[in-house]
PDB file of N, CA and C in Angstrom:
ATOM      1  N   UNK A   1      79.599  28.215 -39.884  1.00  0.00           N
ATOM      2  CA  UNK A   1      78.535  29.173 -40.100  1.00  0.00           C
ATOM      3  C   UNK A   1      77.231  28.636 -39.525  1.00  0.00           C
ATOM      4  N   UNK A   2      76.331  29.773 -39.063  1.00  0.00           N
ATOM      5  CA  UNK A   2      75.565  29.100 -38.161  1.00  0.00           C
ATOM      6  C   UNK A   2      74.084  29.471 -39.166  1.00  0.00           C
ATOM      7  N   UNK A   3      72.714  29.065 -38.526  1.00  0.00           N
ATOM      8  CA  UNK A   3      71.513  28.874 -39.794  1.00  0.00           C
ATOM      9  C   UNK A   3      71.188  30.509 -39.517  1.00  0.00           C
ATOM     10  N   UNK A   4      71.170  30.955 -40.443  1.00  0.00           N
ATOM     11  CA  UNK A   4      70.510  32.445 -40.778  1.00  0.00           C
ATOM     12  C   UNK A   4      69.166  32.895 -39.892  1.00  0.00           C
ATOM     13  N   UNK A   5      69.638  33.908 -39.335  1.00  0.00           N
ATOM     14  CA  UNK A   5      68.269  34.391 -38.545  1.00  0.00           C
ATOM     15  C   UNK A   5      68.826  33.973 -36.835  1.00  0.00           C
ATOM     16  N   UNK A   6      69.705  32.834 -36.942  1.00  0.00           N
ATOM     17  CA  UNK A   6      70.053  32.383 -35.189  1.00  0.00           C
ATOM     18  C   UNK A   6      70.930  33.808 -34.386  1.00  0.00           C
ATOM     19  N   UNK A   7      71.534  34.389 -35.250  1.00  0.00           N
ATOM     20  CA  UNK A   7      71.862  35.306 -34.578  1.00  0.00           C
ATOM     21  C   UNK A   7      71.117  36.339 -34.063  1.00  0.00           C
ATOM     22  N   UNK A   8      69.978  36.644 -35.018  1.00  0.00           N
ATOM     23  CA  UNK A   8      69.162  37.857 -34.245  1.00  0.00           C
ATOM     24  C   UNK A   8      68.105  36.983 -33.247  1.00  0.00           C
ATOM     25  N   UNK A   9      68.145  35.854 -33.255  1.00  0.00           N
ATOM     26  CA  UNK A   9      67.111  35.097 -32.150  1.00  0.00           C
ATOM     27  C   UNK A   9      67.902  35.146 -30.749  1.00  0.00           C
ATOM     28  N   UNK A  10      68.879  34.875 -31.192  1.00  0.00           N
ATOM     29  CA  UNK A  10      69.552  34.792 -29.810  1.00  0.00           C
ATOM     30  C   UNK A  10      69.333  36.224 -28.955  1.00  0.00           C
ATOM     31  N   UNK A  11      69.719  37.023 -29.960  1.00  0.00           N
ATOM     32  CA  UNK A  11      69.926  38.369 -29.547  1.00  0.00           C
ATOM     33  C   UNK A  11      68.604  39.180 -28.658  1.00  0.00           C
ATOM     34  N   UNK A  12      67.246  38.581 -29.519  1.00  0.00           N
ATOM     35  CA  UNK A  12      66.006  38.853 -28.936  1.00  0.00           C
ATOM     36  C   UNK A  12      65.573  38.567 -27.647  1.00  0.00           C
ATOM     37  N   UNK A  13      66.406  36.956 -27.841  1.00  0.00           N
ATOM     38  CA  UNK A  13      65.820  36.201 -26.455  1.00  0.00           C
ATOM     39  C   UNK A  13      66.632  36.971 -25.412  1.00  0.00           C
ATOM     40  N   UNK A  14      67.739  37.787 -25.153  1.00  0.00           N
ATOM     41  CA  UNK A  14      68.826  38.469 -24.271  1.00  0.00           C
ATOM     42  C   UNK A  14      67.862  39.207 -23.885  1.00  0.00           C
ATOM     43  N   UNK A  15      67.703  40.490 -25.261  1.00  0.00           N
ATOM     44  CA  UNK A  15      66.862  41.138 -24.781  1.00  0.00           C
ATOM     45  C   UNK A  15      65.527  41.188 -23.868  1.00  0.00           C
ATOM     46  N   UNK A  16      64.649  39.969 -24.397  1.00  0.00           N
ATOM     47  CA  UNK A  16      63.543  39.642 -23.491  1.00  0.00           C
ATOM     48  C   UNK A  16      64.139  39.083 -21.880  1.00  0.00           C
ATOM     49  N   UNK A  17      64.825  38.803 -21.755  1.00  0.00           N
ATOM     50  CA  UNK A  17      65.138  38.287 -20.921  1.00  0.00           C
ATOM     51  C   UNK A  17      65.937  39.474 -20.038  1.00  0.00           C
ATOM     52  N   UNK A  18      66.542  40.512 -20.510  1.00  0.00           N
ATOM     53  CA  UNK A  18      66.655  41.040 -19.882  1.00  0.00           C
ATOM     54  C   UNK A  18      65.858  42.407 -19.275  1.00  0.00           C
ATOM     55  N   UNK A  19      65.062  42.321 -19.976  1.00  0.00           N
ATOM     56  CA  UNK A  19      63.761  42.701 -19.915  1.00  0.00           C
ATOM     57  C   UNK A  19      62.868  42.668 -18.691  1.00  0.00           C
ATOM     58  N   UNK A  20      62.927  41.247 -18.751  1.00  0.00           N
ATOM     59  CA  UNK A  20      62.124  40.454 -17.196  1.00  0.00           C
ATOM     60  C   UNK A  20      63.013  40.743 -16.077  1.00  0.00           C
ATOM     61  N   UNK A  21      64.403  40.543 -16.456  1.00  0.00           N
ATOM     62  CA  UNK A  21      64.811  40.790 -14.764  1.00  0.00           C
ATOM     63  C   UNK A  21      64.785  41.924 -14.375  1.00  0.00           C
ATOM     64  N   UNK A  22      64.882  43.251 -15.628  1.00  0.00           N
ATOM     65  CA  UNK A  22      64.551  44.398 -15.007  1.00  0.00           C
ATOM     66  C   UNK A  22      63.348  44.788 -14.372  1.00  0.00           C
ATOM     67  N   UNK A  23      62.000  44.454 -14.786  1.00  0.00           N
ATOM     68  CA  UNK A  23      60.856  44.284 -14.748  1.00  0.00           C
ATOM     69  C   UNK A  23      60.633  43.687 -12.868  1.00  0.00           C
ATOM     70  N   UNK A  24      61.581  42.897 -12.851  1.00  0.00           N
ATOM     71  CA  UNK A  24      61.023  42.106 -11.271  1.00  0.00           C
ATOM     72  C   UNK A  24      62.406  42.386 -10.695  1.00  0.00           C
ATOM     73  N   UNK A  25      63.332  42.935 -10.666  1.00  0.00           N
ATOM     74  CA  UNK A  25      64.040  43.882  -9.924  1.00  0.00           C
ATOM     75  C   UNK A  25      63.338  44.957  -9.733  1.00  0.00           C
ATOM     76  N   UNK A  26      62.796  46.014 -10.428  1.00  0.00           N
ATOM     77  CA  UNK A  26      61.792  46.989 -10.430  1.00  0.00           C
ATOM     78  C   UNK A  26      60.897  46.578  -9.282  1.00  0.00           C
ATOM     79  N   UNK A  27      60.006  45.572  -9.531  1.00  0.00           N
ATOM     80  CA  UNK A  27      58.998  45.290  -8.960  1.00  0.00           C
ATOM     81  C   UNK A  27      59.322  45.131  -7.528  1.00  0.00           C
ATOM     82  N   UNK A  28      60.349  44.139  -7.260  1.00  0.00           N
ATOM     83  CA  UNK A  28      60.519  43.917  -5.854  1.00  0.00           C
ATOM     84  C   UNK A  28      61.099  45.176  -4.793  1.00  0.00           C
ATOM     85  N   UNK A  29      62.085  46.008  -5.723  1.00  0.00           N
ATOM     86  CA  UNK A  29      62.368  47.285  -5.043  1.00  0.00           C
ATOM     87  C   UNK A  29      61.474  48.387  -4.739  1.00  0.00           C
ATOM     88  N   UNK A  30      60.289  48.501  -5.631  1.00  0.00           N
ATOM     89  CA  UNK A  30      58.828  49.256  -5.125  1.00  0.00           C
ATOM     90  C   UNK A  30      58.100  48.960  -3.833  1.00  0.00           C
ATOM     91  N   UNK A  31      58.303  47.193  -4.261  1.00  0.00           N
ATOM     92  CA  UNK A  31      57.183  46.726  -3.091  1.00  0.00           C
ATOM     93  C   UNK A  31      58.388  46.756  -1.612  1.00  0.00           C
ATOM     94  N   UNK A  32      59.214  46.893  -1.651  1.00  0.00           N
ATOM     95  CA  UNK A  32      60.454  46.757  -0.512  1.00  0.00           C
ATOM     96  C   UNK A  32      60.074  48.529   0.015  1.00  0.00           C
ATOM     97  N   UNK A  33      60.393  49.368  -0.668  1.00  0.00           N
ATOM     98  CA  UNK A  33      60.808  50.641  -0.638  1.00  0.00           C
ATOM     99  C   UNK A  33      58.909  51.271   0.098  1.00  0.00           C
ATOM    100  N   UNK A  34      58.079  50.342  -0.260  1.00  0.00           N
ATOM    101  CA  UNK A  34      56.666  51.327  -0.156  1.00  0.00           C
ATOM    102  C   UNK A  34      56.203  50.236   1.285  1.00  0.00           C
ATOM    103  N   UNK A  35      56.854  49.193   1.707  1.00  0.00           N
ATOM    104  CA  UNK A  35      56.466  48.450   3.230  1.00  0.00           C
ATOM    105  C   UNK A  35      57.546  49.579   3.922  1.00  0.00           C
ATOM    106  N   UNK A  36      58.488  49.959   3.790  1.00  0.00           N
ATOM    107  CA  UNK A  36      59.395  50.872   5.101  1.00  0.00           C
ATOM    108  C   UNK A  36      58.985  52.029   5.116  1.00  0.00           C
ATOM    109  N   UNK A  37      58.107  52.559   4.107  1.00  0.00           N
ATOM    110  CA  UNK A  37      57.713  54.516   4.597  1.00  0.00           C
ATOM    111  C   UNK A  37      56.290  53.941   5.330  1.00  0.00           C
ATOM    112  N   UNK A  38      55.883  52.610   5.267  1.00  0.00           N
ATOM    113  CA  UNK A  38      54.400  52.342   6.255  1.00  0.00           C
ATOM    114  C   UNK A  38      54.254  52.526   7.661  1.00  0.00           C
ATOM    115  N   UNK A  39      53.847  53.167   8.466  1.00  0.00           N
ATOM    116  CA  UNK A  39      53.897  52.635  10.238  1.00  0.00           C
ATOM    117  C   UNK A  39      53.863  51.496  10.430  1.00  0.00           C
ATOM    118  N   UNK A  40      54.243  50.806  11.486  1.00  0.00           N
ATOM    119  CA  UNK A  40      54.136  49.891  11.876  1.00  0.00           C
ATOM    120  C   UNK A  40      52.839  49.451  12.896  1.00  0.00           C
ATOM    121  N   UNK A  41      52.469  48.309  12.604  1.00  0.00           N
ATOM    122  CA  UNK A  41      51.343  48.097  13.367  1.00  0.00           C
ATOM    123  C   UNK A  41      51.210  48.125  15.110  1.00  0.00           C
ATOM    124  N   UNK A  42      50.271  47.382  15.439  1.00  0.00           N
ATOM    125  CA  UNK A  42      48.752  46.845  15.180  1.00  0.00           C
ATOM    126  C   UNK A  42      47.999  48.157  15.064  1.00  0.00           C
ATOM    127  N   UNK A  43      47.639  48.018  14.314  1.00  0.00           N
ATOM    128  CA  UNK A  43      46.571  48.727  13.741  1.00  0.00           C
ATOM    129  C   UNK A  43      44.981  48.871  14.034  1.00  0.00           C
ATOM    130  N   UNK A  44      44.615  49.838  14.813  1.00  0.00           N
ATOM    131  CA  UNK A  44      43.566  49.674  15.724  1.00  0.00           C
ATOM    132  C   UNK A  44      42.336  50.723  15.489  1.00  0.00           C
ATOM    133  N   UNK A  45      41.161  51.152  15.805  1.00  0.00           N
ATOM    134  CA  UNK A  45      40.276  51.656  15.443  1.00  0.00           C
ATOM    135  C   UNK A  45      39.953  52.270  16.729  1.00  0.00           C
ATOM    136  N   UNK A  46      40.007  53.661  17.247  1.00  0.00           N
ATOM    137  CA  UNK A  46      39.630  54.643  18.373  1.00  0.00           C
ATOM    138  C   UNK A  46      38.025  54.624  18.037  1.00  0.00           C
ATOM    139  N   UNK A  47      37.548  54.245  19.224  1.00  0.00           N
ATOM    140  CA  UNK A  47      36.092  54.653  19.635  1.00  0.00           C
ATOM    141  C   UNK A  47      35.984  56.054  20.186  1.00  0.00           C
ATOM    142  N   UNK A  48      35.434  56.839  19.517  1.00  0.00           N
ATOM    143  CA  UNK A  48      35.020  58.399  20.543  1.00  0.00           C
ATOM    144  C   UNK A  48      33.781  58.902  20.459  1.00  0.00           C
ATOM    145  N   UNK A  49      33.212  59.123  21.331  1.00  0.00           N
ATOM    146  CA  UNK A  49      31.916  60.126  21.824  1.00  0.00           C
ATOM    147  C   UNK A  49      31.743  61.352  21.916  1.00  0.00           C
ATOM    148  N   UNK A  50      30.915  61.795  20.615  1.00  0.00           N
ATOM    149  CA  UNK A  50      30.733  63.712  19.871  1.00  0.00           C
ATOM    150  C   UNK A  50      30.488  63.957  21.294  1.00  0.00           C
ATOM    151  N   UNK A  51      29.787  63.418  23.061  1.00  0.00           N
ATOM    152  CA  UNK A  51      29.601  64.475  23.163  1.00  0.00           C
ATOM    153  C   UNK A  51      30.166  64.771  24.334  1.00  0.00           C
ATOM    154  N   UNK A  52      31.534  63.488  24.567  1.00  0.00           N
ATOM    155  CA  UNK A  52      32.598  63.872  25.175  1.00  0.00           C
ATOM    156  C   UNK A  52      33.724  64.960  24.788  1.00  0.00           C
ATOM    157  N   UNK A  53      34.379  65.794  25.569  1.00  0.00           N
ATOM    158  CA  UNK A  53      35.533  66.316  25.124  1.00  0.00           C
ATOM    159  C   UNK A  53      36.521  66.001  24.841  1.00  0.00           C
ATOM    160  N   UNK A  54      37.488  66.604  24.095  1.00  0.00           N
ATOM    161  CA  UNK A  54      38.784  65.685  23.368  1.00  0.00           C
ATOM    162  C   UNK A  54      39.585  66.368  24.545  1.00  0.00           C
ATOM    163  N   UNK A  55      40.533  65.026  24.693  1.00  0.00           N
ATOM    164  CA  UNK A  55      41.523  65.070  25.848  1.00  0.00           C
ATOM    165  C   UNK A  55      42.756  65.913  25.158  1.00  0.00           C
ATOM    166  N   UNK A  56      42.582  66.979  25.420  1.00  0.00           N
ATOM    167  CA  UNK A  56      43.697  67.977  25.082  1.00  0.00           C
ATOM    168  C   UNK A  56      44.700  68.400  25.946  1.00  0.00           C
ATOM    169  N   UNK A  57      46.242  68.380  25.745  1.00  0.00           N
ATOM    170  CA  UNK A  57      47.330  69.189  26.752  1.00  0.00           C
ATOM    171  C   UNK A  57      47.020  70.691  27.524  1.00  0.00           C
ATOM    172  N   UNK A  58      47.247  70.700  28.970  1.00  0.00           N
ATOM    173  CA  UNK A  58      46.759  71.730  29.581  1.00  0.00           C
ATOM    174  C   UNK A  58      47.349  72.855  28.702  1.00  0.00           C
ATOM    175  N   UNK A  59      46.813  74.172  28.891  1.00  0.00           N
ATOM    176  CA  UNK A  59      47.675  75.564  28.063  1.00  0.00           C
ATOM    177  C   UNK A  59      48.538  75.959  29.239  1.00  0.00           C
ATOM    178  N   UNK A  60      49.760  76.392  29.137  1.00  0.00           N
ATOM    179  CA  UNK A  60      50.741  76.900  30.052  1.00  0.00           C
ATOM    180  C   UNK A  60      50.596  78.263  29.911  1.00  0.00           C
ATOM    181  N   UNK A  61      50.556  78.741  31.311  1.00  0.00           N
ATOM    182  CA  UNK A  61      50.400  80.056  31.265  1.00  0.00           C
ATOM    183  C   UNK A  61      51.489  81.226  31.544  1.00  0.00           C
ATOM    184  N   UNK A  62      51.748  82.657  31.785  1.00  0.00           N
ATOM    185  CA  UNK A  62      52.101  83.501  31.515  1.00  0.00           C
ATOM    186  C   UNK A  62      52.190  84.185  32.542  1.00  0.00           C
ATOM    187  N   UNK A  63      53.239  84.961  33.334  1.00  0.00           N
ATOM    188  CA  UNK A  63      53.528  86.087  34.126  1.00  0.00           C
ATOM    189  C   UNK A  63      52.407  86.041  34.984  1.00  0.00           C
ATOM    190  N   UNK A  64      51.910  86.980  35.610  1.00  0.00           N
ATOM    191  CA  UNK A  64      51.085  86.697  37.301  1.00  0.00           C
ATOM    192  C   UNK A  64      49.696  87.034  36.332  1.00  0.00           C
ATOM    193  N   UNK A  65      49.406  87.504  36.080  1.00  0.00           N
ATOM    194  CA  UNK A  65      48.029  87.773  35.422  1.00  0.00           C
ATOM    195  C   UNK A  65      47.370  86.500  34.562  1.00  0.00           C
ATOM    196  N   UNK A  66      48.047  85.395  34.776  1.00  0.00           N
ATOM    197  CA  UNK A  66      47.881  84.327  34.347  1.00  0.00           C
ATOM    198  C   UNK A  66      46.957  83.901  32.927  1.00  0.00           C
ATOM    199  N   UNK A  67      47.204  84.690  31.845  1.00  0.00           N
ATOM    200  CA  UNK A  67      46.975  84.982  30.824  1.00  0.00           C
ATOM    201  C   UNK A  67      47.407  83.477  29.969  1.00  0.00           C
ATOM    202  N   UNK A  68      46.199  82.841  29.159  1.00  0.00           N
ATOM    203  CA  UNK A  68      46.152  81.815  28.138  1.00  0.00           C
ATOM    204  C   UNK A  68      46.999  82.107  26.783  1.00  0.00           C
ATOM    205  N   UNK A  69      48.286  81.042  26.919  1.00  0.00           N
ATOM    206  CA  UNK A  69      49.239  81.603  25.525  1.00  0.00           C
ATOM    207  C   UNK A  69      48.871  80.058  24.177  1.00  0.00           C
ATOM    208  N   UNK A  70      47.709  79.794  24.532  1.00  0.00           N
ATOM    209  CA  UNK A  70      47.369  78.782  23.592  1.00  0.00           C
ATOM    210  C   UNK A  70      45.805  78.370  23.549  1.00  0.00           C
ATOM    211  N   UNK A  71      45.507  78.270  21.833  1.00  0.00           N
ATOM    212  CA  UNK A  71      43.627  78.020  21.894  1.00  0.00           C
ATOM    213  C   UNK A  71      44.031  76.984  21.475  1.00  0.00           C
ATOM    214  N   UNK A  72      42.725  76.213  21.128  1.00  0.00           N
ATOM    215  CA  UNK A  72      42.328  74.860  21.084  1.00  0.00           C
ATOM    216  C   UNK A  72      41.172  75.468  20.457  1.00  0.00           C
ATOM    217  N   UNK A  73      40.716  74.651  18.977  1.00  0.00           N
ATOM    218  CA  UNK A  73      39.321  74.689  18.536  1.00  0.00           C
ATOM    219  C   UNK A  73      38.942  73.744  17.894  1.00  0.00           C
ATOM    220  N   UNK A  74      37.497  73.065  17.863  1.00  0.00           N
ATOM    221  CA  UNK A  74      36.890  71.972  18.041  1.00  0.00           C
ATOM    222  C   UNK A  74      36.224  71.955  16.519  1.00  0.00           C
ATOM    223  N   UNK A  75      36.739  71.313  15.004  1.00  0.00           N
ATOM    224  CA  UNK A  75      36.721  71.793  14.272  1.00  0.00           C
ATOM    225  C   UNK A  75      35.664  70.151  13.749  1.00  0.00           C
ATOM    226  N   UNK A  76      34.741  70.054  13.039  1.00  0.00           N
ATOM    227  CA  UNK A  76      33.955  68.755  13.126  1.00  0.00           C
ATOM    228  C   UNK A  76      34.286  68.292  11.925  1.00  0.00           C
TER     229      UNK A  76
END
């Protein structure tokens, strides 16, 4: 027979303990799971000038009357 109370100690310490590994299994699968939805670098900073124009794709045009099938607007 073992000293009174050792059985629910043991039992606590399982619990705490299993506790923690859930805790940092958790943890490491967040921090794993939230680096792969990131882009990948280098990571860089565009210089642009308000009072240059933005380099936009030409509009393709339409039958002989050469009619514009696309706008572009310059929204600040």
């Amino acid at each position: 027979m073992g000293v009174p109370g050792d059985r629910r100690r043991t039992m606590w310490r399982r619990v705490v303990i299993g506790w923690a590994l859930l805790v940092a299994v958790a943890g490491g699968l967040t921090l794993w799971m939230q680096d792969t939805t990131e882009p990948r670098g280098p990571y860089v900073w565009q210089r642009t000038d308000p009072d240059e124009p933005p380099d936009l794709p030409p509009c393709p045009t339409t039958g002989e009357a050469g009619t514009v099938s696309c706008a572009y607007a310059d929204l600040p």
